[in-house]
N, C-alpha and C. Protein backbone atom coordinates (compact mmCIF):
# COMPACT_ATOMS: atom_id res chain seq x y z
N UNK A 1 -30.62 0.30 13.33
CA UNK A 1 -29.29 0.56 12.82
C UNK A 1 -29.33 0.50 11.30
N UNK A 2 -28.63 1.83 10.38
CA UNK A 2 -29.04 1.94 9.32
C UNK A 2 -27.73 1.15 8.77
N UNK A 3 -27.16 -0.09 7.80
CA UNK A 3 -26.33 -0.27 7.20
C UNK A 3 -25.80 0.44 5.54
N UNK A 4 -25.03 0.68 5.48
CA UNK A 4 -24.38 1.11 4.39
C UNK A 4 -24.39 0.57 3.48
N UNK A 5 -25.13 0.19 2.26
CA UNK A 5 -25.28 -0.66 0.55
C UNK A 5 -24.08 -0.64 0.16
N UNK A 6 -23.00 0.45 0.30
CA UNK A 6 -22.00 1.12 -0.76
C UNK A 6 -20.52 0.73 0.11
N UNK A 7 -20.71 -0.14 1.23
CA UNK A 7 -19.61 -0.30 1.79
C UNK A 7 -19.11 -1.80 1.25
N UNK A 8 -17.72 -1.49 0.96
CA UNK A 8 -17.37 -2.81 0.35
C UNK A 8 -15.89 -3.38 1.28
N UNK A 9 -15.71 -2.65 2.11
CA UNK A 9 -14.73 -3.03 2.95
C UNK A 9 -14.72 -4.49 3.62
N UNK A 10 -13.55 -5.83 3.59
CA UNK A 10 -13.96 -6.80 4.04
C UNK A 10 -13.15 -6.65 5.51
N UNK A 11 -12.85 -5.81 5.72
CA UNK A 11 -11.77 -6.03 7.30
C UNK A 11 -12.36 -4.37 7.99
N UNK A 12 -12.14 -4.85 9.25
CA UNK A 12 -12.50 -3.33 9.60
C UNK A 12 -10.70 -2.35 9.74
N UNK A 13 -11.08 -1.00 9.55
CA UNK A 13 -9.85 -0.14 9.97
C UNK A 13 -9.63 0.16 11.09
N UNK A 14 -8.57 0.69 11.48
CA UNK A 14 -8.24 1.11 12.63
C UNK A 14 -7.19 2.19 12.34
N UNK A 15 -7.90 3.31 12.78
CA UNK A 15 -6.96 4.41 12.60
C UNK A 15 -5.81 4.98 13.52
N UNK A 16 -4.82 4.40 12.33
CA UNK A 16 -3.55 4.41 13.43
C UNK A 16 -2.66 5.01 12.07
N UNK A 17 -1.65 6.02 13.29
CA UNK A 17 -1.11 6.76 11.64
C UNK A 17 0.75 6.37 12.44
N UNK A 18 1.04 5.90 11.56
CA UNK A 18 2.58 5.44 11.52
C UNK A 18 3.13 6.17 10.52
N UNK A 19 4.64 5.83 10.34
CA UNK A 19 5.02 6.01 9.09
C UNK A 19 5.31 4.52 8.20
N UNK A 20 5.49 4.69 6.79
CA UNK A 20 4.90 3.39 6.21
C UNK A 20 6.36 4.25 4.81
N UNK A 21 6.98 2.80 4.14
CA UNK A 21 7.81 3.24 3.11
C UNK A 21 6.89 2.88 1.97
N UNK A 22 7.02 3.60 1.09
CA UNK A 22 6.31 2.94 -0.20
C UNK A 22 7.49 3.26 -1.01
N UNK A 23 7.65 2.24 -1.92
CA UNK A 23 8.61 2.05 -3.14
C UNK A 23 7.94 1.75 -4.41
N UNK A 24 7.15 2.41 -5.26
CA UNK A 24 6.61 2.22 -6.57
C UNK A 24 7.85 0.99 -7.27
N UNK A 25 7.08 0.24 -7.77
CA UNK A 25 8.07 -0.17 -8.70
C UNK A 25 8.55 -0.10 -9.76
N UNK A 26 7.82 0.84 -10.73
CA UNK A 26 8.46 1.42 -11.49
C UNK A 26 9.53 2.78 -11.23
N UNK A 27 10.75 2.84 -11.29
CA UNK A 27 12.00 3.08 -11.14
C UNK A 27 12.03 4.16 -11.45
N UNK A 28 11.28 4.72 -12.63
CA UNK A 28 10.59 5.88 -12.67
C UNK A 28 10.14 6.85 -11.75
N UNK A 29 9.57 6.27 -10.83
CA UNK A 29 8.72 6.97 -9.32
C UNK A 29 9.24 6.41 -8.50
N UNK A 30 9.82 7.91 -7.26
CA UNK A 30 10.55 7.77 -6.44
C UNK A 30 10.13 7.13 -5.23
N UNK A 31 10.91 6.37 -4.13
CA UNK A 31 10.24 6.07 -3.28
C UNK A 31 10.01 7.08 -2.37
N UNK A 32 8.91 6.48 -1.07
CA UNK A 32 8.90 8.23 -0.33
C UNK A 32 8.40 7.51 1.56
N UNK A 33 8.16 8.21 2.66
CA UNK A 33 8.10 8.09 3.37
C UNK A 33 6.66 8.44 3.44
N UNK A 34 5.53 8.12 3.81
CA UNK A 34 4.42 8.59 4.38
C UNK A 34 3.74 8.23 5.77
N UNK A 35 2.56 9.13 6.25
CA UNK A 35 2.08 8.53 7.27
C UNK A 35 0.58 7.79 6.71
N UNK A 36 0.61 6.96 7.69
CA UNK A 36 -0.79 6.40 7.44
C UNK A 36 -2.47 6.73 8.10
N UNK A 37 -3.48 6.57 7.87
CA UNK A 37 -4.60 7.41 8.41
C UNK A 37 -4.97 6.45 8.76
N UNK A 38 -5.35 4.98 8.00
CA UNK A 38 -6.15 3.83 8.90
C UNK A 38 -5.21 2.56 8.24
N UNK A 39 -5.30 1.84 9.19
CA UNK A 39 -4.50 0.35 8.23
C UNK A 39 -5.57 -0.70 9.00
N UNK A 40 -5.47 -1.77 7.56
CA UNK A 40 -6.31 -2.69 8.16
C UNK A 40 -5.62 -4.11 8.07
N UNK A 41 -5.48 -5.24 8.18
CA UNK A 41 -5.07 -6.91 7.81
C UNK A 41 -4.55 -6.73 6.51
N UNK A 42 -5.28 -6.64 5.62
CA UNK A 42 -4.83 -6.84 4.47
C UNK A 42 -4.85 -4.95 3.65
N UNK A 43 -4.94 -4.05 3.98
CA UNK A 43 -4.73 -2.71 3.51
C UNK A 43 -4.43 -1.41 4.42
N UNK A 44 -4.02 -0.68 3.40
CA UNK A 44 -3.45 1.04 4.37
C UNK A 44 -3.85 1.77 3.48
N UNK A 45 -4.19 3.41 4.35
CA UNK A 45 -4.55 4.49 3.59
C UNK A 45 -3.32 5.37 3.73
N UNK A 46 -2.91 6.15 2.82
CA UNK A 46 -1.66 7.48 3.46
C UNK A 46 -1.92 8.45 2.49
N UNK A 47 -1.77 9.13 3.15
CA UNK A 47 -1.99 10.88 2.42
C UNK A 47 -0.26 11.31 1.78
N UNK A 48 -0.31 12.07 0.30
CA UNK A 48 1.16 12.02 0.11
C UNK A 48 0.76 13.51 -0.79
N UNK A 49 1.62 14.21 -1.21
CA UNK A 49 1.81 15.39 -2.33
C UNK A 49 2.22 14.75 -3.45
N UNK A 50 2.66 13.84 -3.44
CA UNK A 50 3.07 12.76 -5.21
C UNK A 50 2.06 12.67 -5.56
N UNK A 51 2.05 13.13 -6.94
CA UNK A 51 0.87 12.65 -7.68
C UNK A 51 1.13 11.73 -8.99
N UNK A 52 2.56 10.84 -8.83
CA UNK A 52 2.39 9.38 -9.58
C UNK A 52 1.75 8.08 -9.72
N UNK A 53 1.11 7.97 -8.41
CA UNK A 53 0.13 7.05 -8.13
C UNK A 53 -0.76 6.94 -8.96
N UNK A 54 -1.38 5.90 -9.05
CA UNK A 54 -2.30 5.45 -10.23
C UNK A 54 -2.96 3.72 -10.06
N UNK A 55 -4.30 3.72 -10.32
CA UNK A 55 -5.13 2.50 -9.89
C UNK A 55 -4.51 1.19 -10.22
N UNK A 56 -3.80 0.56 -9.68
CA UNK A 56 -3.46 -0.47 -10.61
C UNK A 56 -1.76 -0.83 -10.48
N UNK A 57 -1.37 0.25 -9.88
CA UNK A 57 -0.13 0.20 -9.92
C UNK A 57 1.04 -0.55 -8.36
N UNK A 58 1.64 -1.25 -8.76
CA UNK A 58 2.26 -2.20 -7.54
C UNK A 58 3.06 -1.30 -6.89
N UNK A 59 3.43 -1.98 -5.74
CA UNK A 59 4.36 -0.54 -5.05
C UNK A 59 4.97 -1.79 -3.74
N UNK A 60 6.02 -1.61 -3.47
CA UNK A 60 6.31 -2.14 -2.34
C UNK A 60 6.40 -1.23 -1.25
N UNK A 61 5.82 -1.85 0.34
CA UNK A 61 5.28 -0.92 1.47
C UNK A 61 6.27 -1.68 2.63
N UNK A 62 6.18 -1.20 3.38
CA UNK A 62 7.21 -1.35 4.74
C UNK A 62 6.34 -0.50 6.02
N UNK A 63 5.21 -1.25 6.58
CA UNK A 63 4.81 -0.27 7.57
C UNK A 63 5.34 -0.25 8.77
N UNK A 64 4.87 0.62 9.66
CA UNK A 64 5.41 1.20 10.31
C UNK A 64 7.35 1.12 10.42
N UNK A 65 7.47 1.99 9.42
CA UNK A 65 9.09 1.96 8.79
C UNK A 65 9.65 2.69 10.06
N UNK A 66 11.06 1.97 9.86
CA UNK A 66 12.43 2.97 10.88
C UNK A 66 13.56 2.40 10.34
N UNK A 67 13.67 3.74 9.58
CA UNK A 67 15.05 3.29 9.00
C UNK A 67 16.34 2.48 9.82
N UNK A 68 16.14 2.53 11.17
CA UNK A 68 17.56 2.15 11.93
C UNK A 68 17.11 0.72 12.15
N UNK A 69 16.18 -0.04 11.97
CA UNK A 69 15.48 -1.15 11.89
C UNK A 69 15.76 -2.07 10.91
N UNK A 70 16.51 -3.50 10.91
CA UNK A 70 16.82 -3.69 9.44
C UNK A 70 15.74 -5.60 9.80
N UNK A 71 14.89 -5.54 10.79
CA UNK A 71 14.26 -7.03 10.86
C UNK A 71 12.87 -6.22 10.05
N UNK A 72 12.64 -5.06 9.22
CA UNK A 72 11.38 -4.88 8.77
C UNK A 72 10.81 -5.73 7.97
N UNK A 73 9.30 -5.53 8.01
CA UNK A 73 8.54 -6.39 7.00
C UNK A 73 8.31 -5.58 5.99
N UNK A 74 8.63 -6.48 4.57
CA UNK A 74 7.89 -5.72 3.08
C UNK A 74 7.30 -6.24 2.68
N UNK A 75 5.80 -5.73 2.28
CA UNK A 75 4.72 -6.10 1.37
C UNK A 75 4.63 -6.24 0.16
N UNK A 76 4.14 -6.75 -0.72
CA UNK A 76 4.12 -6.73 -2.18
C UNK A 76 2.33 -6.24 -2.32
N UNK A 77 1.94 -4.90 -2.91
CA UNK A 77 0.57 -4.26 -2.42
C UNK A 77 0.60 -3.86 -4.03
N UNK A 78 -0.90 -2.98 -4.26
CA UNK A 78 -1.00 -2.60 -5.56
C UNK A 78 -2.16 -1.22 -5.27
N UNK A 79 -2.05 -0.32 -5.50
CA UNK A 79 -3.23 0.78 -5.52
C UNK A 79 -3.78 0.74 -6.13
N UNK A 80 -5.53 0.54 -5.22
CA UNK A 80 -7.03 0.32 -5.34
C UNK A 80 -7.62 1.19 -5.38
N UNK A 81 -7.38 2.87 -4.76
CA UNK A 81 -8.17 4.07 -4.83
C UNK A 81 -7.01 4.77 -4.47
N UNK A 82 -7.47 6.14 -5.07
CA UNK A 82 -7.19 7.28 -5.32
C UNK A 82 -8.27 8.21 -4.91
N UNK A 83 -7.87 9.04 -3.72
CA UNK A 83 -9.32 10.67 -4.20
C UNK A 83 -7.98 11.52 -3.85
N UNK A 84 -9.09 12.52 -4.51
CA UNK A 84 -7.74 14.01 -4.59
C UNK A 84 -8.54 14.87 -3.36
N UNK A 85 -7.91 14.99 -2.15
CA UNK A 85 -7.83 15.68 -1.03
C UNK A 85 -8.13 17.24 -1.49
N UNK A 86 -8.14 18.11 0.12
CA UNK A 86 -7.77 19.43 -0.90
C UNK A 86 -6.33 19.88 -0.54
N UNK A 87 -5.77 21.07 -1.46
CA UNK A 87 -4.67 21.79 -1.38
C UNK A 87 -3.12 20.93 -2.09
N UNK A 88 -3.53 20.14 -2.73
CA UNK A 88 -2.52 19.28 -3.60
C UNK A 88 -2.39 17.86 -2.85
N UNK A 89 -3.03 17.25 -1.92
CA UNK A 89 -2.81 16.10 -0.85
C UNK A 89 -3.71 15.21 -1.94
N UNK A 90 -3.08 14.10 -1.76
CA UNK A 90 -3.51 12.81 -2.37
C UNK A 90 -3.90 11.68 -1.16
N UNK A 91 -5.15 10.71 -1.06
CA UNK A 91 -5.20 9.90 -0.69
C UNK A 91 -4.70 8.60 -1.26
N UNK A 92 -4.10 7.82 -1.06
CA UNK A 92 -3.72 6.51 -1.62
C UNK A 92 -3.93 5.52 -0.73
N UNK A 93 -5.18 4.22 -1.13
CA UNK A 93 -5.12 3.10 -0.77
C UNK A 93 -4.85 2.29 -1.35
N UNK A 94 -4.02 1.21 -0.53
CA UNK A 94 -3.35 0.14 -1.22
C UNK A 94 -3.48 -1.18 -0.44
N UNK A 95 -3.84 -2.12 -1.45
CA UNK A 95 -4.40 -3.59 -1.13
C UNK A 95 -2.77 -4.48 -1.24
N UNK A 96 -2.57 -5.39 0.18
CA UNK A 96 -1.24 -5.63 0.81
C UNK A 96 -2.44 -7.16 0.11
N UNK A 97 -0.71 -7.19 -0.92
CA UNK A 97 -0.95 -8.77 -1.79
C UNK A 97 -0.48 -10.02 -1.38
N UNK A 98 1.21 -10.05 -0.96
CA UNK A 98 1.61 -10.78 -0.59
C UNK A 98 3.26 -10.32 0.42
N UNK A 99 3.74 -11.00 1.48
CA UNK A 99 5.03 -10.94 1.59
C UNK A 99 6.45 -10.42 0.55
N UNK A 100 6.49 -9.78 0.88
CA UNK A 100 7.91 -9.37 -0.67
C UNK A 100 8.95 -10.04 0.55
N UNK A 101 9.64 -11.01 -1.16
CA UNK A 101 10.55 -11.84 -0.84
C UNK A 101 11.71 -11.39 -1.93
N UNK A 102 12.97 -10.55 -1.40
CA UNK A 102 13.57 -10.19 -2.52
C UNK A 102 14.22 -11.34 -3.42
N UNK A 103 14.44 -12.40 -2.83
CA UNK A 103 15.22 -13.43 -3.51
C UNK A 103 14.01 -14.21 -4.51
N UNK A 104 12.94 -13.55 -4.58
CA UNK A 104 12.01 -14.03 -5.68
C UNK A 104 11.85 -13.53 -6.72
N UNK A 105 12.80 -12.00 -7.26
CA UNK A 105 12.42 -11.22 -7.75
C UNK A 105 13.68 -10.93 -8.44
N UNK A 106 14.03 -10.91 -9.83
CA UNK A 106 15.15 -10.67 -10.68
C UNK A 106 14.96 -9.23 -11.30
N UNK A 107 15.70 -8.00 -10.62
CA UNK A 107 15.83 -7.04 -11.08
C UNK A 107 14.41 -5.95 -10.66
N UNK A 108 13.48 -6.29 -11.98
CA UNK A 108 12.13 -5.55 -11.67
C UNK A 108 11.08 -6.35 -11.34
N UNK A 109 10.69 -7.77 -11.62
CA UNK A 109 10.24 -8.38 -11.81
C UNK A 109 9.59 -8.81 -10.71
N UNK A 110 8.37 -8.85 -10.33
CA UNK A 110 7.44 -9.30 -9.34
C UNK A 110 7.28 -10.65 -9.16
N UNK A 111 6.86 -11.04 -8.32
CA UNK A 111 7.07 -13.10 -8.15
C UNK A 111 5.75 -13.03 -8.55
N UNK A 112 5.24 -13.95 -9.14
CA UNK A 112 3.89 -14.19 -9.67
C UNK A 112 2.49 -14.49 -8.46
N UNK A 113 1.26 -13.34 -8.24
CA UNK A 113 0.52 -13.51 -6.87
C UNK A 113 -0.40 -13.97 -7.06
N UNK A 114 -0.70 -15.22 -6.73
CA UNK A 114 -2.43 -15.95 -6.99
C UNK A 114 -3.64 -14.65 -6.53
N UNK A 115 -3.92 -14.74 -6.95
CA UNK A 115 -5.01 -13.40 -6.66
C UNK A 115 -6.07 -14.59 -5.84
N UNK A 116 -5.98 -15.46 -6.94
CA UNK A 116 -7.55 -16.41 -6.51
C UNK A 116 -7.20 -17.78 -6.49
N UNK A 117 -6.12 -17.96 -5.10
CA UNK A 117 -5.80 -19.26 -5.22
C UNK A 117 -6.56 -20.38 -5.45
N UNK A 118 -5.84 -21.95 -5.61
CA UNK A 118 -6.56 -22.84 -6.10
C UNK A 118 -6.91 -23.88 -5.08
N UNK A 119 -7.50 -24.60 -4.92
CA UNK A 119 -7.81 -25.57 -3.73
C UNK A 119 -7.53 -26.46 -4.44
C-alpha cells in the first residue's frame, strides 16, 4: 500500500453534499447558499461562482441549512484553500473553528478562538 507524503488531512471525508449557509463576515460579501462535496469533524468543501473568497478569511457556516429550521447550528470557520475549478466554479475549503455564539459577538466582531489552547 502506497501512502501519500503530501496528504495533510487530520480527519477523514465523507462525501456527502448538503446544502450549507455561508455568511462571510465582512458585510461587504454577500451571504449565499451552497452545496457541499465532502464534510469532515472539523471541515467542508463547496463549490460556489463567488469569487470573494480568499485564504484567511472568516465566514460563518450553517450546514446542512433549511431555512424553515430555526434549532440550526452555526460555526465560526475561516478559508484554508481555494482552487479555481473549470468554467468560473470555485472550490472553497473551510476549517470549522468554533461554535458561533451570537451573544458573544458585538456587531462585527468575532469572540476571540484559541487556535492552540492552553493546558
Amino acid at each position: 500500500m502506497q501512502i501519500d507524503m503530501n496528504e495533510r488531512r487530520q480527519a477523514h471525508r465523507e462525501d456527502i453534499s448538503e446544502p450549507v449557509l455561508v455568511c462571510p463576515c465582512d458585510p461587504e460579501c454577500p451571504e449565499e447558499v451552497c452545496t457541499t462535496l465532502n464534510v469532515s469533524p472539523n471541515g467542508l468543501y463547496f463549490t460556489t461562482t463567488t469569487g470573494h473568497y480568499f485564504p484567511g478569511m472568516n465566514v460563518i457556516v450553517t450546514p446542512n441549512f433549511r431555512a424553515d429550521d430555526p434549532m440550526q447550528r452555526e460555526y465560526v470557520g475561516d478559508v484554508i484553500r481555494l482552487e479555481r475549478l473549470e468554467d468560473g466554479i470555485w472550490g472553497v475549503a473551510i476549517r470549522i473553528l468554533v461554535l458561533y455564539n451570537p451573544g458573544d459577538c458585538t456587531d462585527t466582531e468575532l469572540p476571540k478562538i484559541p487556535l492552540f489552547p492552553t493546558s
